[in-house]
N, C-alpha and C. Protein backbone atom coordinates (compact mmCIF):
# COMPACT_ATOMS: atom_id res chain seq x y z
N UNK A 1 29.80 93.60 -144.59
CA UNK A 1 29.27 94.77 -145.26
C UNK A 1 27.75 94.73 -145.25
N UNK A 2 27.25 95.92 -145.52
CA UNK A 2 25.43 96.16 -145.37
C UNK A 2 24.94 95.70 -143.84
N UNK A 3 24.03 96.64 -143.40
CA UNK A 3 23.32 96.47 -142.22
C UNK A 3 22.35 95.39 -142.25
N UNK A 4 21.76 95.59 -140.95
CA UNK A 4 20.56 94.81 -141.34
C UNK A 4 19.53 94.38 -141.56
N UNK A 5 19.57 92.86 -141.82
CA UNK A 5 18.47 92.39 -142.46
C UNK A 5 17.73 91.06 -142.01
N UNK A 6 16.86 90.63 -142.60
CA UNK A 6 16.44 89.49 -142.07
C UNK A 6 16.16 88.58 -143.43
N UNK A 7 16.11 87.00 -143.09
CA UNK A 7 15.49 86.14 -143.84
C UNK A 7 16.00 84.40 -143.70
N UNK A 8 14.98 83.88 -143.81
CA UNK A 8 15.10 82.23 -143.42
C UNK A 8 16.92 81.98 -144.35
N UNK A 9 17.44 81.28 -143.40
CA UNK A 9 18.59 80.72 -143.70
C UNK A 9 18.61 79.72 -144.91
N UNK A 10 18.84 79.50 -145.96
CA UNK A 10 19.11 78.34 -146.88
C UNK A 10 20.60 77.97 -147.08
N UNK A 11 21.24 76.83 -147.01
CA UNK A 11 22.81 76.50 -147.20
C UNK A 11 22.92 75.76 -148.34
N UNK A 12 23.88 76.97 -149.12
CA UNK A 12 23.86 76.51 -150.62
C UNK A 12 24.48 75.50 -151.19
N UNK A 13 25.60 75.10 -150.28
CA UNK A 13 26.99 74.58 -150.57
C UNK A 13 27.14 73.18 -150.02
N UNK A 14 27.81 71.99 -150.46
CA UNK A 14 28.01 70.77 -149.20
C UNK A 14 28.60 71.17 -148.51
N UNK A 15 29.55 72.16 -148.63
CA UNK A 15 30.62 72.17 -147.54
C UNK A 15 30.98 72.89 -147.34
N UNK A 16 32.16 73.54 -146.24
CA UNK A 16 32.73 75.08 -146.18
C UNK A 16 33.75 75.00 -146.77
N UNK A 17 34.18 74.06 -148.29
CA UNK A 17 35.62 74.52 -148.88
C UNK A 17 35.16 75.06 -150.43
N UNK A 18 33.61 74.71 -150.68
CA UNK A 18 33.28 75.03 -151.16
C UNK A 18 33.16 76.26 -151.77
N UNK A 19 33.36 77.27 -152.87
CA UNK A 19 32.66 78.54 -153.23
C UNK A 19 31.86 78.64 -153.92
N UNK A 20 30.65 79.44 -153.49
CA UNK A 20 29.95 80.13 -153.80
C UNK A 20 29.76 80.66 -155.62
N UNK A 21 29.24 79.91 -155.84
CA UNK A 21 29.17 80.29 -157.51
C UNK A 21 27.88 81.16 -157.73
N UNK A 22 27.36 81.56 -158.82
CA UNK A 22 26.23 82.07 -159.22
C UNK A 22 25.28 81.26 -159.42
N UNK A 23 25.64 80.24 -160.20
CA UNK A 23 24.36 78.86 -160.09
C UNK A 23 24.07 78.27 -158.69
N UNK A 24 24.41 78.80 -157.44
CA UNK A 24 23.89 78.04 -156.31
C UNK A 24 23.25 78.67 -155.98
N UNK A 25 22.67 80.27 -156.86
CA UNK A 25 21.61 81.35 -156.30
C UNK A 25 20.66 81.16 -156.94
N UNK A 26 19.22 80.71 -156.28
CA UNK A 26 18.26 80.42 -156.99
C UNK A 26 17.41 81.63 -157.12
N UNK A 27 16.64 81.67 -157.82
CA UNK A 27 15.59 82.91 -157.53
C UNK A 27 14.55 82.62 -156.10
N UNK A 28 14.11 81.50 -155.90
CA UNK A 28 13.63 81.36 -154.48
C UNK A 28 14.61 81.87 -153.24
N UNK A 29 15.49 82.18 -153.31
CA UNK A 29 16.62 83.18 -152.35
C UNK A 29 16.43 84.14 -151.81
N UNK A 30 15.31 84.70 -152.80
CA UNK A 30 14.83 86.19 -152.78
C UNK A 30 14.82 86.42 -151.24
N UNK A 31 14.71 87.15 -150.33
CA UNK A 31 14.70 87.73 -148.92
C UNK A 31 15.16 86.37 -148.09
N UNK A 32 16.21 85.86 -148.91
CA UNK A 32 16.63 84.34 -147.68
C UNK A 32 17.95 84.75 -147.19
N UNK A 33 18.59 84.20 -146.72
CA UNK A 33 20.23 84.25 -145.85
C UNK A 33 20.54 82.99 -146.59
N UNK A 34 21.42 83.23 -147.48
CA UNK A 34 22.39 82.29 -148.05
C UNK A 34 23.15 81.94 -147.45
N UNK A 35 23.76 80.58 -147.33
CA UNK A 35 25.17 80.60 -146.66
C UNK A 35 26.03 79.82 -148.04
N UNK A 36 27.19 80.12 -147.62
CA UNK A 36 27.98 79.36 -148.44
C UNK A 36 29.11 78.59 -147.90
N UNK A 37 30.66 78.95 -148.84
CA UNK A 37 31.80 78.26 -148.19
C UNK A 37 32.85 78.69 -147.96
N UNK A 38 33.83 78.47 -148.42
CA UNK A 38 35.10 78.93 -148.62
C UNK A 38 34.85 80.56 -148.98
N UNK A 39 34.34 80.84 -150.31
CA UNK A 39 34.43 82.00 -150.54
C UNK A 39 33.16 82.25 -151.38
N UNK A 40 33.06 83.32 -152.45
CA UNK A 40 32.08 83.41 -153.17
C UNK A 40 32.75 84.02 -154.44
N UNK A 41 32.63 84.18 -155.89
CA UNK A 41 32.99 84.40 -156.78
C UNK A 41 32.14 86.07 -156.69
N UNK A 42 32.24 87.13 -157.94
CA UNK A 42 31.95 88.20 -157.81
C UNK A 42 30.44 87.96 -158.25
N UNK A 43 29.96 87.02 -159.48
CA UNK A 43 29.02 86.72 -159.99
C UNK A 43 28.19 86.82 -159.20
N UNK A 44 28.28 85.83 -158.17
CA UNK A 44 27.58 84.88 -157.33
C UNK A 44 26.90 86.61 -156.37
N UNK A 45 27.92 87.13 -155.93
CA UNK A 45 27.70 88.41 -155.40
C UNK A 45 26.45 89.16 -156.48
N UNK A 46 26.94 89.38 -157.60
CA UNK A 46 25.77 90.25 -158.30
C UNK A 46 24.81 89.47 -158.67
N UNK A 47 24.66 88.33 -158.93
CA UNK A 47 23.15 87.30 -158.69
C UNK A 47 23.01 87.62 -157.81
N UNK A 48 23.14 87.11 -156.67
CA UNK A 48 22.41 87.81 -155.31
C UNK A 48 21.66 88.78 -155.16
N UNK A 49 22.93 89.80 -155.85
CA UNK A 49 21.83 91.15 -155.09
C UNK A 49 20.51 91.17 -156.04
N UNK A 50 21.08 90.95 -157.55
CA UNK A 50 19.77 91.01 -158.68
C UNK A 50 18.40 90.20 -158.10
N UNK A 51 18.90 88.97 -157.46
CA UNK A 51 17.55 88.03 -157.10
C UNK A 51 16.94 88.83 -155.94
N UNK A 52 17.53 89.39 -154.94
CA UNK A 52 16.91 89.98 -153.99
C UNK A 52 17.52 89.00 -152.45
N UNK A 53 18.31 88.39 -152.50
CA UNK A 53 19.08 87.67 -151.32
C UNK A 53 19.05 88.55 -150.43
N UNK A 54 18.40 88.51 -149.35
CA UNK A 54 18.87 89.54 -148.34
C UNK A 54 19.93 89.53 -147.63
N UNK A 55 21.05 88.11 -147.32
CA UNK A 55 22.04 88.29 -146.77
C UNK A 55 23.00 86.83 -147.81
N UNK A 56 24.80 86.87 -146.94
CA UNK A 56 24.92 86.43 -147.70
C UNK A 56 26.21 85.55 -146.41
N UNK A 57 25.88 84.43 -146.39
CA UNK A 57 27.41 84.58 -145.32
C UNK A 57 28.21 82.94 -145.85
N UNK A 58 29.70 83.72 -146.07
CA UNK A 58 30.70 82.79 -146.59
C UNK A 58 31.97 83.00 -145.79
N UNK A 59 32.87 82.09 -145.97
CA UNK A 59 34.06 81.86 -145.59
C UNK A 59 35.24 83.49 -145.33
N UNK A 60 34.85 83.79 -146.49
CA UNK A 60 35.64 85.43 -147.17
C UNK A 60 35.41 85.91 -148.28
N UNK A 61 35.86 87.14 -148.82
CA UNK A 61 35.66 87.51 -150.24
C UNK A 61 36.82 88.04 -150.45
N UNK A 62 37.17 88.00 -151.94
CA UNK A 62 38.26 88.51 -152.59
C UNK A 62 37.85 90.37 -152.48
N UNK A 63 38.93 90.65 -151.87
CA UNK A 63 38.98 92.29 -152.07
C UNK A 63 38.83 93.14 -153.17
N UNK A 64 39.56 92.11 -154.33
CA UNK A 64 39.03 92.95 -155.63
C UNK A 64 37.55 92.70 -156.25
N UNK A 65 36.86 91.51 -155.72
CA UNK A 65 35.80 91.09 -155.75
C UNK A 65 34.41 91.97 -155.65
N UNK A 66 34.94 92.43 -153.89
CA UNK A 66 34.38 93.06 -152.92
C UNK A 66 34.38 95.01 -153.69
N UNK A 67 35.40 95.21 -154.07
CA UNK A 67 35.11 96.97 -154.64
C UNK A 67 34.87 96.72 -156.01
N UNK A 68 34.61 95.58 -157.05
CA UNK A 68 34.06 95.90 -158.27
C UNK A 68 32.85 95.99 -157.75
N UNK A 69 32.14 95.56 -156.77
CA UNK A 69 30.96 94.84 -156.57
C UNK A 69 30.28 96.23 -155.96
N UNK A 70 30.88 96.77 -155.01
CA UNK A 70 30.81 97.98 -155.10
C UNK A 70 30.87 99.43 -155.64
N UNK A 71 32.08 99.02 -156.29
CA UNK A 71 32.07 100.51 -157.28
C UNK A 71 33.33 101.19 -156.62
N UNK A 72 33.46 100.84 -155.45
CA UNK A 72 34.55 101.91 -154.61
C UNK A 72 35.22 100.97 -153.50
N UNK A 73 36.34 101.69 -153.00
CA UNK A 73 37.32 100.67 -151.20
C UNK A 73 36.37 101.07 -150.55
N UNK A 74 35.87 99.73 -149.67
CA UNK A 74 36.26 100.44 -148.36
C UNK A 74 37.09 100.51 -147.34
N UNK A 75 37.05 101.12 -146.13
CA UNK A 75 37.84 100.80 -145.62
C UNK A 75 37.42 99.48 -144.30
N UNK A 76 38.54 98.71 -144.35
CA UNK A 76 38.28 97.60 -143.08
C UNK A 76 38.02 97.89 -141.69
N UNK A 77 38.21 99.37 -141.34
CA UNK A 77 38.27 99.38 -139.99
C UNK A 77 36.89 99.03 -139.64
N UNK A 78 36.12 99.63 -140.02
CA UNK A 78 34.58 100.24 -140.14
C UNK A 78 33.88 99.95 -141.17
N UNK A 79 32.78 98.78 -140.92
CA UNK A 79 32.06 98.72 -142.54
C UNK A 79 30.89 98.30 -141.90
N UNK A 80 29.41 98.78 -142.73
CA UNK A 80 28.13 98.33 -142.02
C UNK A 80 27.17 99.87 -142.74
N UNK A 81 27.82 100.90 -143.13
CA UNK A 81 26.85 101.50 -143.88
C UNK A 81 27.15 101.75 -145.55
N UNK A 82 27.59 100.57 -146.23
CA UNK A 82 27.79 101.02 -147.77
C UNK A 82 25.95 100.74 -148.07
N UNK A 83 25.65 101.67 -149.26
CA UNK A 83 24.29 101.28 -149.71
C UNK A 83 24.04 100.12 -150.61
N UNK A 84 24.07 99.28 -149.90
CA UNK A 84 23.58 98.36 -150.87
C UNK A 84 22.83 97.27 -150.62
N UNK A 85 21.87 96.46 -151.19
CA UNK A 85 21.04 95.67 -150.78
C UNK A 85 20.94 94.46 -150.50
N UNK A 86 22.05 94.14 -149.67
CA UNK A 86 22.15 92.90 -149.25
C UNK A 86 23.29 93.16 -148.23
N UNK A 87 23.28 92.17 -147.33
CA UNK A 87 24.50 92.11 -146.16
C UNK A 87 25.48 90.94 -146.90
N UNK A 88 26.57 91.37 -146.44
CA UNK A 88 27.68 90.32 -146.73
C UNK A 88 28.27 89.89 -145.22
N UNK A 89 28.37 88.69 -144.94
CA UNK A 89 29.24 88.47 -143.75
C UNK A 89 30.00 87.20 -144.19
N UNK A 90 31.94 87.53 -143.40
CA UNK A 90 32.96 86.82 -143.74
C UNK A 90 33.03 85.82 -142.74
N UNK A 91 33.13 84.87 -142.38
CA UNK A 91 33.35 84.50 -141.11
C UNK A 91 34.55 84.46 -141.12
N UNK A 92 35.63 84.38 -141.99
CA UNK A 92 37.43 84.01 -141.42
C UNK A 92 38.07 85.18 -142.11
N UNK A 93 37.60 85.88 -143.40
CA UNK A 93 38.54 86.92 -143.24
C UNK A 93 38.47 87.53 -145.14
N UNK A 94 39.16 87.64 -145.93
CA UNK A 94 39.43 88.32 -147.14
C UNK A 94 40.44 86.96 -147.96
N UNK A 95 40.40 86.67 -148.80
CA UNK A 95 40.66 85.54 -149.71
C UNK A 95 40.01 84.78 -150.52
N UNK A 96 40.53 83.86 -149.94
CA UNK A 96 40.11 82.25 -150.35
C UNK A 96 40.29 81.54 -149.47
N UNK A 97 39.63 81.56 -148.04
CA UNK A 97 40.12 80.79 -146.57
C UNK A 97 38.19 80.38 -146.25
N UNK A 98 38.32 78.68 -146.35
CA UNK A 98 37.59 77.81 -145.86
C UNK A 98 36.59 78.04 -144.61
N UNK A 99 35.12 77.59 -144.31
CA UNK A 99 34.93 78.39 -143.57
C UNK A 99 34.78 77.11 -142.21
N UNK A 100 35.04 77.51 -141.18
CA UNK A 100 35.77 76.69 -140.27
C UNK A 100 34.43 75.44 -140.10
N UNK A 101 34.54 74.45 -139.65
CA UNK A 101 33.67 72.83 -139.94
C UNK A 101 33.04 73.39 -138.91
N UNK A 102 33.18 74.00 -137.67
CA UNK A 102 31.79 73.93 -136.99
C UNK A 102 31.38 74.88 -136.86
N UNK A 103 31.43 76.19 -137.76
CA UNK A 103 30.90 77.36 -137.82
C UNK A 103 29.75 76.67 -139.00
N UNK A 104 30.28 75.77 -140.23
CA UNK A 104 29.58 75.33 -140.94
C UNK A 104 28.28 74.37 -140.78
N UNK A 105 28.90 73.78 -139.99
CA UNK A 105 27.76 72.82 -139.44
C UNK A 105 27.03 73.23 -138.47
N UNK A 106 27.51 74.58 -137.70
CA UNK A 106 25.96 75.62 -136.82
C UNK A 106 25.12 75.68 -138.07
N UNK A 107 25.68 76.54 -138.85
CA UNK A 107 24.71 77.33 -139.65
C UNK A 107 24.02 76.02 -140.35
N UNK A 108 24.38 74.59 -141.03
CA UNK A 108 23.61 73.87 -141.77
C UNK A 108 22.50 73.61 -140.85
N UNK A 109 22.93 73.36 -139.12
CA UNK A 109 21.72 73.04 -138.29
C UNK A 109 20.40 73.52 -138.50
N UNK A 110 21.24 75.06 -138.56
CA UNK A 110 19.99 76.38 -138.66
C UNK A 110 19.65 76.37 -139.93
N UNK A 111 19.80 75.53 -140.84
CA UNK A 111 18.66 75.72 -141.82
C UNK A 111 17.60 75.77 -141.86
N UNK A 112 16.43 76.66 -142.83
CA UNK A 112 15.43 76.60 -142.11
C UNK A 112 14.55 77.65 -141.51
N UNK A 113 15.55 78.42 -140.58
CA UNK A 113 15.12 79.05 -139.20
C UNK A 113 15.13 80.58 -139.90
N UNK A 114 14.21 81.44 -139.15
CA UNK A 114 14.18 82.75 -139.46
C UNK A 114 15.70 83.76 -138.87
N UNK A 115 16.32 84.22 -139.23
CA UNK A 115 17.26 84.91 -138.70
C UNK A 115 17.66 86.47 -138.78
N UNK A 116 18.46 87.15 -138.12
CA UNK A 116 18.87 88.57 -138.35
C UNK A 116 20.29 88.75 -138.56
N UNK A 117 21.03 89.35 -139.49
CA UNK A 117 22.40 89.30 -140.07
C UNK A 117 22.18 90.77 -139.83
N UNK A 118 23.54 90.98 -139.45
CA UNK A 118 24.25 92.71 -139.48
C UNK A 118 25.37 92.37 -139.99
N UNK A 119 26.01 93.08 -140.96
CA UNK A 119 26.98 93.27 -141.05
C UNK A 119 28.46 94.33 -140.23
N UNK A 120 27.70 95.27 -139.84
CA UNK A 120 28.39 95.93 -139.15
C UNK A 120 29.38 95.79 -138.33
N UNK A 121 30.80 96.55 -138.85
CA UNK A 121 31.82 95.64 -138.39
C UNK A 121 33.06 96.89 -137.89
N UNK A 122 33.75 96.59 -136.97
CA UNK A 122 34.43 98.12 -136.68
C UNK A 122 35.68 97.30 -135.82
N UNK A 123 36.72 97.56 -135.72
CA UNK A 123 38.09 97.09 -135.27
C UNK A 123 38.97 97.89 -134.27
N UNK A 124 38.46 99.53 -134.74
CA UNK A 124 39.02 100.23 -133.70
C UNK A 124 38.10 101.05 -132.79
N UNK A 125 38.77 101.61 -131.90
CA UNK A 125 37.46 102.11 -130.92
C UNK A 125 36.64 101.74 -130.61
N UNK A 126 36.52 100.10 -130.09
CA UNK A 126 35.59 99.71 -129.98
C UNK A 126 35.41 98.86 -130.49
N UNK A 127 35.45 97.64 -130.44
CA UNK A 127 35.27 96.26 -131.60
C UNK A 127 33.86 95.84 -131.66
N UNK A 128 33.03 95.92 -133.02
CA UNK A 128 32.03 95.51 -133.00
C UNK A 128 31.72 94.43 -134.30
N UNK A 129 31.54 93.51 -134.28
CA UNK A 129 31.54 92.33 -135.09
C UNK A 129 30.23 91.82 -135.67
N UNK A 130 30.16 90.97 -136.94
CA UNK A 130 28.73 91.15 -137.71
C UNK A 130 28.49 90.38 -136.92
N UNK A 131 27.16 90.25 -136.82
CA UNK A 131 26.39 89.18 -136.31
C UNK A 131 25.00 88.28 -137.45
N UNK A 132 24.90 87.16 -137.05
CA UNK A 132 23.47 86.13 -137.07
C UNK A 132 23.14 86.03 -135.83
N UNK A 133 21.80 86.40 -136.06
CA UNK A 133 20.97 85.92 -134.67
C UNK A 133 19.60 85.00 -135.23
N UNK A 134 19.91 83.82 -134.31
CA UNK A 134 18.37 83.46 -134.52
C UNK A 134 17.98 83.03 -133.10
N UNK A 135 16.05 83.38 -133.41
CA UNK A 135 15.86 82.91 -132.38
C UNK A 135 15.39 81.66 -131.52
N UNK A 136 16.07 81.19 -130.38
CA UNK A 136 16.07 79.64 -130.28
C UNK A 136 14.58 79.50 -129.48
N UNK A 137 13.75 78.80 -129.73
CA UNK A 137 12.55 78.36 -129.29
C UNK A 137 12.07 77.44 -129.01
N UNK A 138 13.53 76.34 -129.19
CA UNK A 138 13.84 74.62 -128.54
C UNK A 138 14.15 74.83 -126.58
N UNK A 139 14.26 73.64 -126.40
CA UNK A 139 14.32 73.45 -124.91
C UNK A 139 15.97 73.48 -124.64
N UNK A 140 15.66 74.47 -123.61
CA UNK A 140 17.43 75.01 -123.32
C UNK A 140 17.73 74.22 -122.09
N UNK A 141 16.94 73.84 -121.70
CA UNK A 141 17.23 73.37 -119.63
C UNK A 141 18.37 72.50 -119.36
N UNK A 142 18.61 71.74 -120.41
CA UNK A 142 19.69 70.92 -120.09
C UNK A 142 21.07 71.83 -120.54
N UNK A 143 21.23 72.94 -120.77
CA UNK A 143 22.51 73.80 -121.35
C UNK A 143 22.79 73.90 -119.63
N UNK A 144 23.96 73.51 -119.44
CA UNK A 144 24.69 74.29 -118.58
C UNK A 144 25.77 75.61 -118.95
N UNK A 145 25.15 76.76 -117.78
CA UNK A 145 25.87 78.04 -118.27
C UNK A 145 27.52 77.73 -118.05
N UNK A 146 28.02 77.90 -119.11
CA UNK A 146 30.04 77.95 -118.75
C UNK A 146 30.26 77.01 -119.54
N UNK A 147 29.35 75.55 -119.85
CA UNK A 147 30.18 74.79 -120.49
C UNK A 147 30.92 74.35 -121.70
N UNK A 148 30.28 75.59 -122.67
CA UNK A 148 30.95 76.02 -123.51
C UNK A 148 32.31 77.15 -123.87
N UNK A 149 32.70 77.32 -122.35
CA UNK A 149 34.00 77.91 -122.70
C UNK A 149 35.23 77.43 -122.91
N UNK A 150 35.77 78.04 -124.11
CA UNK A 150 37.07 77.85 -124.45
C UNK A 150 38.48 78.49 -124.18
N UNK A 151 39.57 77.67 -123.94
CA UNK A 151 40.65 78.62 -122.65
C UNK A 151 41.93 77.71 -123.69
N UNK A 152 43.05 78.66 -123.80
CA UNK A 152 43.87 78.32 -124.65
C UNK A 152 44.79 77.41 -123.42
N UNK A 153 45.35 76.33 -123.96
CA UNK A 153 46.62 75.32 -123.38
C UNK A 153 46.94 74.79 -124.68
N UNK A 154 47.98 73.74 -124.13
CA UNK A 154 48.64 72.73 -125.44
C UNK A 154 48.13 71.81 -125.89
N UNK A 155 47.65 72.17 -127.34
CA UNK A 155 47.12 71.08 -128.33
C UNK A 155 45.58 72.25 -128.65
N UNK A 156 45.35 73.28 -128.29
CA UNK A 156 44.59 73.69 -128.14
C UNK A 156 44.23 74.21 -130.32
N UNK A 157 43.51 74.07 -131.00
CA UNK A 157 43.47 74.15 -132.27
C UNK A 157 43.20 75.65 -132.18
N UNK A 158 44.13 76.43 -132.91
CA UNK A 158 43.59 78.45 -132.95
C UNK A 158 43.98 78.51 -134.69
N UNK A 159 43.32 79.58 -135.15
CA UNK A 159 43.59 80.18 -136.35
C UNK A 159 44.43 82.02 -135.75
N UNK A 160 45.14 82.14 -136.63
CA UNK A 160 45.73 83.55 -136.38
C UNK A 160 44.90 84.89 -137.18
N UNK A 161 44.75 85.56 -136.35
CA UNK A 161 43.13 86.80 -137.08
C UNK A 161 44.19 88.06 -137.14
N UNK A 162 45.95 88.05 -137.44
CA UNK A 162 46.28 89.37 -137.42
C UNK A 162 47.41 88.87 -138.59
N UNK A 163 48.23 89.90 -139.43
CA UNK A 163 49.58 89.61 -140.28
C UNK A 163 50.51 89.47 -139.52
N UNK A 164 51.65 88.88 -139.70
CA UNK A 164 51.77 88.19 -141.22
C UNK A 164 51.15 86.59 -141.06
N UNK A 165 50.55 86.10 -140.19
CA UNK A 165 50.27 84.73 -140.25
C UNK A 165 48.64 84.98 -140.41
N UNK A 166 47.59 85.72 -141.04
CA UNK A 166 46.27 85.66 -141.30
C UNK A 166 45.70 84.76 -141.90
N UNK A 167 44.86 84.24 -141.24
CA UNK A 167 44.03 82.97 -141.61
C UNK A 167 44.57 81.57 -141.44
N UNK A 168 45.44 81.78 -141.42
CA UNK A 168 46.45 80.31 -141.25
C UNK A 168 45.89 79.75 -139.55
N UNK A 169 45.67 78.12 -139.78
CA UNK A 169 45.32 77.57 -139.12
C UNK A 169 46.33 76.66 -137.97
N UNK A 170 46.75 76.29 -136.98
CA UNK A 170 47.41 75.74 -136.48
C UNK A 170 46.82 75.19 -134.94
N UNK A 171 48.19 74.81 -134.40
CA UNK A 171 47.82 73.96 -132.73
C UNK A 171 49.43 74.93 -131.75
N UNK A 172 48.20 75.21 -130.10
CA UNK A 172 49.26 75.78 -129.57
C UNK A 172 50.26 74.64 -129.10
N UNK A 173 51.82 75.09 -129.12
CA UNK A 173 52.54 74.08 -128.79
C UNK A 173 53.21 74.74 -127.46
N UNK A 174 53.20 75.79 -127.16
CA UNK A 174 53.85 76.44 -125.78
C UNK A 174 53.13 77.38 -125.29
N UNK A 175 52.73 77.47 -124.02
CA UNK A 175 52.34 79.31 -123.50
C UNK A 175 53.41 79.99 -122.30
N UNK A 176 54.47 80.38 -123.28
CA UNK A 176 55.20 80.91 -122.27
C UNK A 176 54.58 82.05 -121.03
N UNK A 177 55.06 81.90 -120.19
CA UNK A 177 54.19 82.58 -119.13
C UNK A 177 55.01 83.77 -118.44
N UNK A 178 56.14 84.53 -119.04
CA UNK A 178 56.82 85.55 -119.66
C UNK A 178 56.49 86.73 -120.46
N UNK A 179 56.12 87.72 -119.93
CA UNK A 179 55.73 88.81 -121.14
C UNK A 179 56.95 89.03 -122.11
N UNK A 180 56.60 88.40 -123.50
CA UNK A 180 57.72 89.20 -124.53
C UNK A 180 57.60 90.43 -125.33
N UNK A 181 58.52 91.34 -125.84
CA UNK A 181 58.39 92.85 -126.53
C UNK A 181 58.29 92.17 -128.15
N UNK A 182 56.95 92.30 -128.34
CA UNK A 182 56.41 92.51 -130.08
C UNK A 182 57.08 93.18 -130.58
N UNK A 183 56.86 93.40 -131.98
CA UNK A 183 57.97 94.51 -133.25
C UNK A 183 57.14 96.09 -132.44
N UNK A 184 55.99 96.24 -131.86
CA UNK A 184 55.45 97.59 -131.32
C UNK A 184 56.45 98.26 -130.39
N UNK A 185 56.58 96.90 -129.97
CA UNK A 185 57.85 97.45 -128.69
C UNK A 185 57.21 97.34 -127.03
N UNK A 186 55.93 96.92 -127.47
CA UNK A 186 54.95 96.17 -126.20
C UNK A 186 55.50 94.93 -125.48
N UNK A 187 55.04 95.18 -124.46
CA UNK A 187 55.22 93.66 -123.45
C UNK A 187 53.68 92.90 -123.46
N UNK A 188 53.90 91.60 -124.21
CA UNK A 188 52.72 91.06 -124.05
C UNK A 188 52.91 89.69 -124.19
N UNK A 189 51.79 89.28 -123.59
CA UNK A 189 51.88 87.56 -123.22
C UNK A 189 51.48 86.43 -124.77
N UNK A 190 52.56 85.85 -125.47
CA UNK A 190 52.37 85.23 -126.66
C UNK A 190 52.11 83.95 -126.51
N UNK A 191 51.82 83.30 -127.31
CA UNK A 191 52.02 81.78 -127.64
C UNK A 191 52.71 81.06 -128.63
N UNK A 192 53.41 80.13 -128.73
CA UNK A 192 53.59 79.37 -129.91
C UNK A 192 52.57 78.37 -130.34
N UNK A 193 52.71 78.11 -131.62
CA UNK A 193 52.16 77.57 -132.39
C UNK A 193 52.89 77.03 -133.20
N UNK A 194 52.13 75.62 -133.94
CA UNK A 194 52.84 74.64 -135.17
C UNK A 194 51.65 74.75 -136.38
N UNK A 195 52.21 76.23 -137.15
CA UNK A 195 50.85 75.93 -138.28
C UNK A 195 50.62 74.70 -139.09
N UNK A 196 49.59 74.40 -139.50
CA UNK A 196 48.96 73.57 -140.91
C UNK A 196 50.29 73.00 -141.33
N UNK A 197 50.89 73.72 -142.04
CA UNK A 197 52.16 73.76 -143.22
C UNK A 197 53.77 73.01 -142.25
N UNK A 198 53.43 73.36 -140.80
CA UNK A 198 54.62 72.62 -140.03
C UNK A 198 55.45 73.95 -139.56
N UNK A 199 55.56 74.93 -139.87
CA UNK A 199 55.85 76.32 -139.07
C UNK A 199 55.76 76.63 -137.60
N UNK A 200 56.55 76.69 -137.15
CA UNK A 200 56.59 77.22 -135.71
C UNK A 200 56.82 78.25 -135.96
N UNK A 201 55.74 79.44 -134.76
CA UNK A 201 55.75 80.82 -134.79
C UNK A 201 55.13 80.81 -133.59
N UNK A 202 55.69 82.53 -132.95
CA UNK A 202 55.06 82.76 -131.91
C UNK A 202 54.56 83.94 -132.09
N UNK A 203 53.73 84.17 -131.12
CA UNK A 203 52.27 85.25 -131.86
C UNK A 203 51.96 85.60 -130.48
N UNK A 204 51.50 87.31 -130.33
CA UNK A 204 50.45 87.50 -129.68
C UNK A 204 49.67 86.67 -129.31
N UNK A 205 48.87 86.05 -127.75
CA UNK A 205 47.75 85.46 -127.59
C UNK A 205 46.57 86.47 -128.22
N UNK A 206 46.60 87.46 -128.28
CA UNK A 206 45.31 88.01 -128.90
C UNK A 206 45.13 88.26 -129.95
N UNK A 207 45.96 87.69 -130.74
CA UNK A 207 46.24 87.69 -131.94
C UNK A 207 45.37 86.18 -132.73
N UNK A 208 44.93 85.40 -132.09
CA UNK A 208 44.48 84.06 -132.22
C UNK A 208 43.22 83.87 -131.42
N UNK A 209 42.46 83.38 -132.56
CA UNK A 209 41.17 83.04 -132.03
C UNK A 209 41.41 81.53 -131.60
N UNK A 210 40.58 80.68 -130.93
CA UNK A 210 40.04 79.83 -130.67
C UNK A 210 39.12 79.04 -131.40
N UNK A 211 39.67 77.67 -132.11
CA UNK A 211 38.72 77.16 -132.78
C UNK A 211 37.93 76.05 -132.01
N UNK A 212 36.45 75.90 -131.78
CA UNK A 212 36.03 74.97 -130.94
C UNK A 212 36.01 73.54 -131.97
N UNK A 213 35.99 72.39 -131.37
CA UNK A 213 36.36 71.26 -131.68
C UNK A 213 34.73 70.18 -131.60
N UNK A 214 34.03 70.76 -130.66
CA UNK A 214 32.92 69.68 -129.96
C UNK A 214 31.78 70.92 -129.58
């Protein structure tokens, strides 16, 4: 939620299971990028905006959290122009869901650093997703281009980004190489999986993100 903005990154939290309370908002916050953890309480939300936080990025927020805080729903498809003065960004989703160890430990890197947060976020027609940008001004030469891509096989660690398995974390255990018919009535290429909890389910591949490991 909220467009954007800019301001030096500070990480409030030890960790990403952490939430976000109101006492981890200092008044030195004022025009900074908070990060947090797991989630954030509603408080923590209206400290923020009162101190002047210009952004805010955690694990998820509680939905009922999210429209007291506002005043009104919105809707999920599309969010990036409510008025209000601060950006919110989720990295995993609406709850109380942890925010993944090396999304956490980018952002602790980037402490520090000047950055740009959008919230702007849209699902249909077009998928457009919030962003952090900062800019890197270290020595890149040794990056080789590609070697950070990630390609699903077995043992491969994914979280599921659609219902009924949202947010739930697991490992692929099969990629059948068979198009099967979803409840839509589509032919599409799935995977199994062994969630967290010990559940076997099979899912849409696009239904599952990719969690990187290294």
């Amino acid at each position: 939620s909220g467009g954007e903005r800019r301001g030096h990154i500070r990480v409030a939290v030890a960790d990403g299971n952490t939430v976000l309370e109101a006492s981890h908002i200092q008044d030195s916050d004022a025009g900074k990028i908070v990060v947090g953890g797991s989630s954030l309480t509603l408080e923590a939300l209206q400290r923020a905006s009162e101190v002047g936080v210009s952004g805010l990025v955690v694990g998820a927020v509680r939905d009922v959290d999210l429209t007291q805080f506002l005043g009104y729903d919105i809707g999920v498809a599309i969010t990036g122009q409510e008025k209000i003065n601060l950006t919110l960004i989720c990295t995993e989703g609406f709850g109380r869901l942890p925010m993944a160890e090396r999304t956490f430990q980018l952002l602790k890197s980037l402490e520090g650093q000047f950055a740009s947060v959008n919230g702007a976020t849209q699902i249909r027609a077009g998928v457009i997703r919030p962003e952090l940008i900062v800019s890197h001004t270290g020595d890149l030469s040794g990056h080789v281009a590609g070697e950070d891509v990630l390609y699903l096989e077995i043992g491969t660690p994914i979280r599921v980004i659609r219902e009924p398995y949202f947010g739930q974390l697991g490992k692929v255990t099969e990629l059948p190489s068979q198009l099967q018919v979803v409840g839509s009535g589509a032919e599409v290429r799935v995977l199994r999986a062994r969630l967290e909890g010990g559940e076997e389910v099979t899912v849409p591949r696009a239904n599952v993100e990719i969690i990187a490991t290294s």
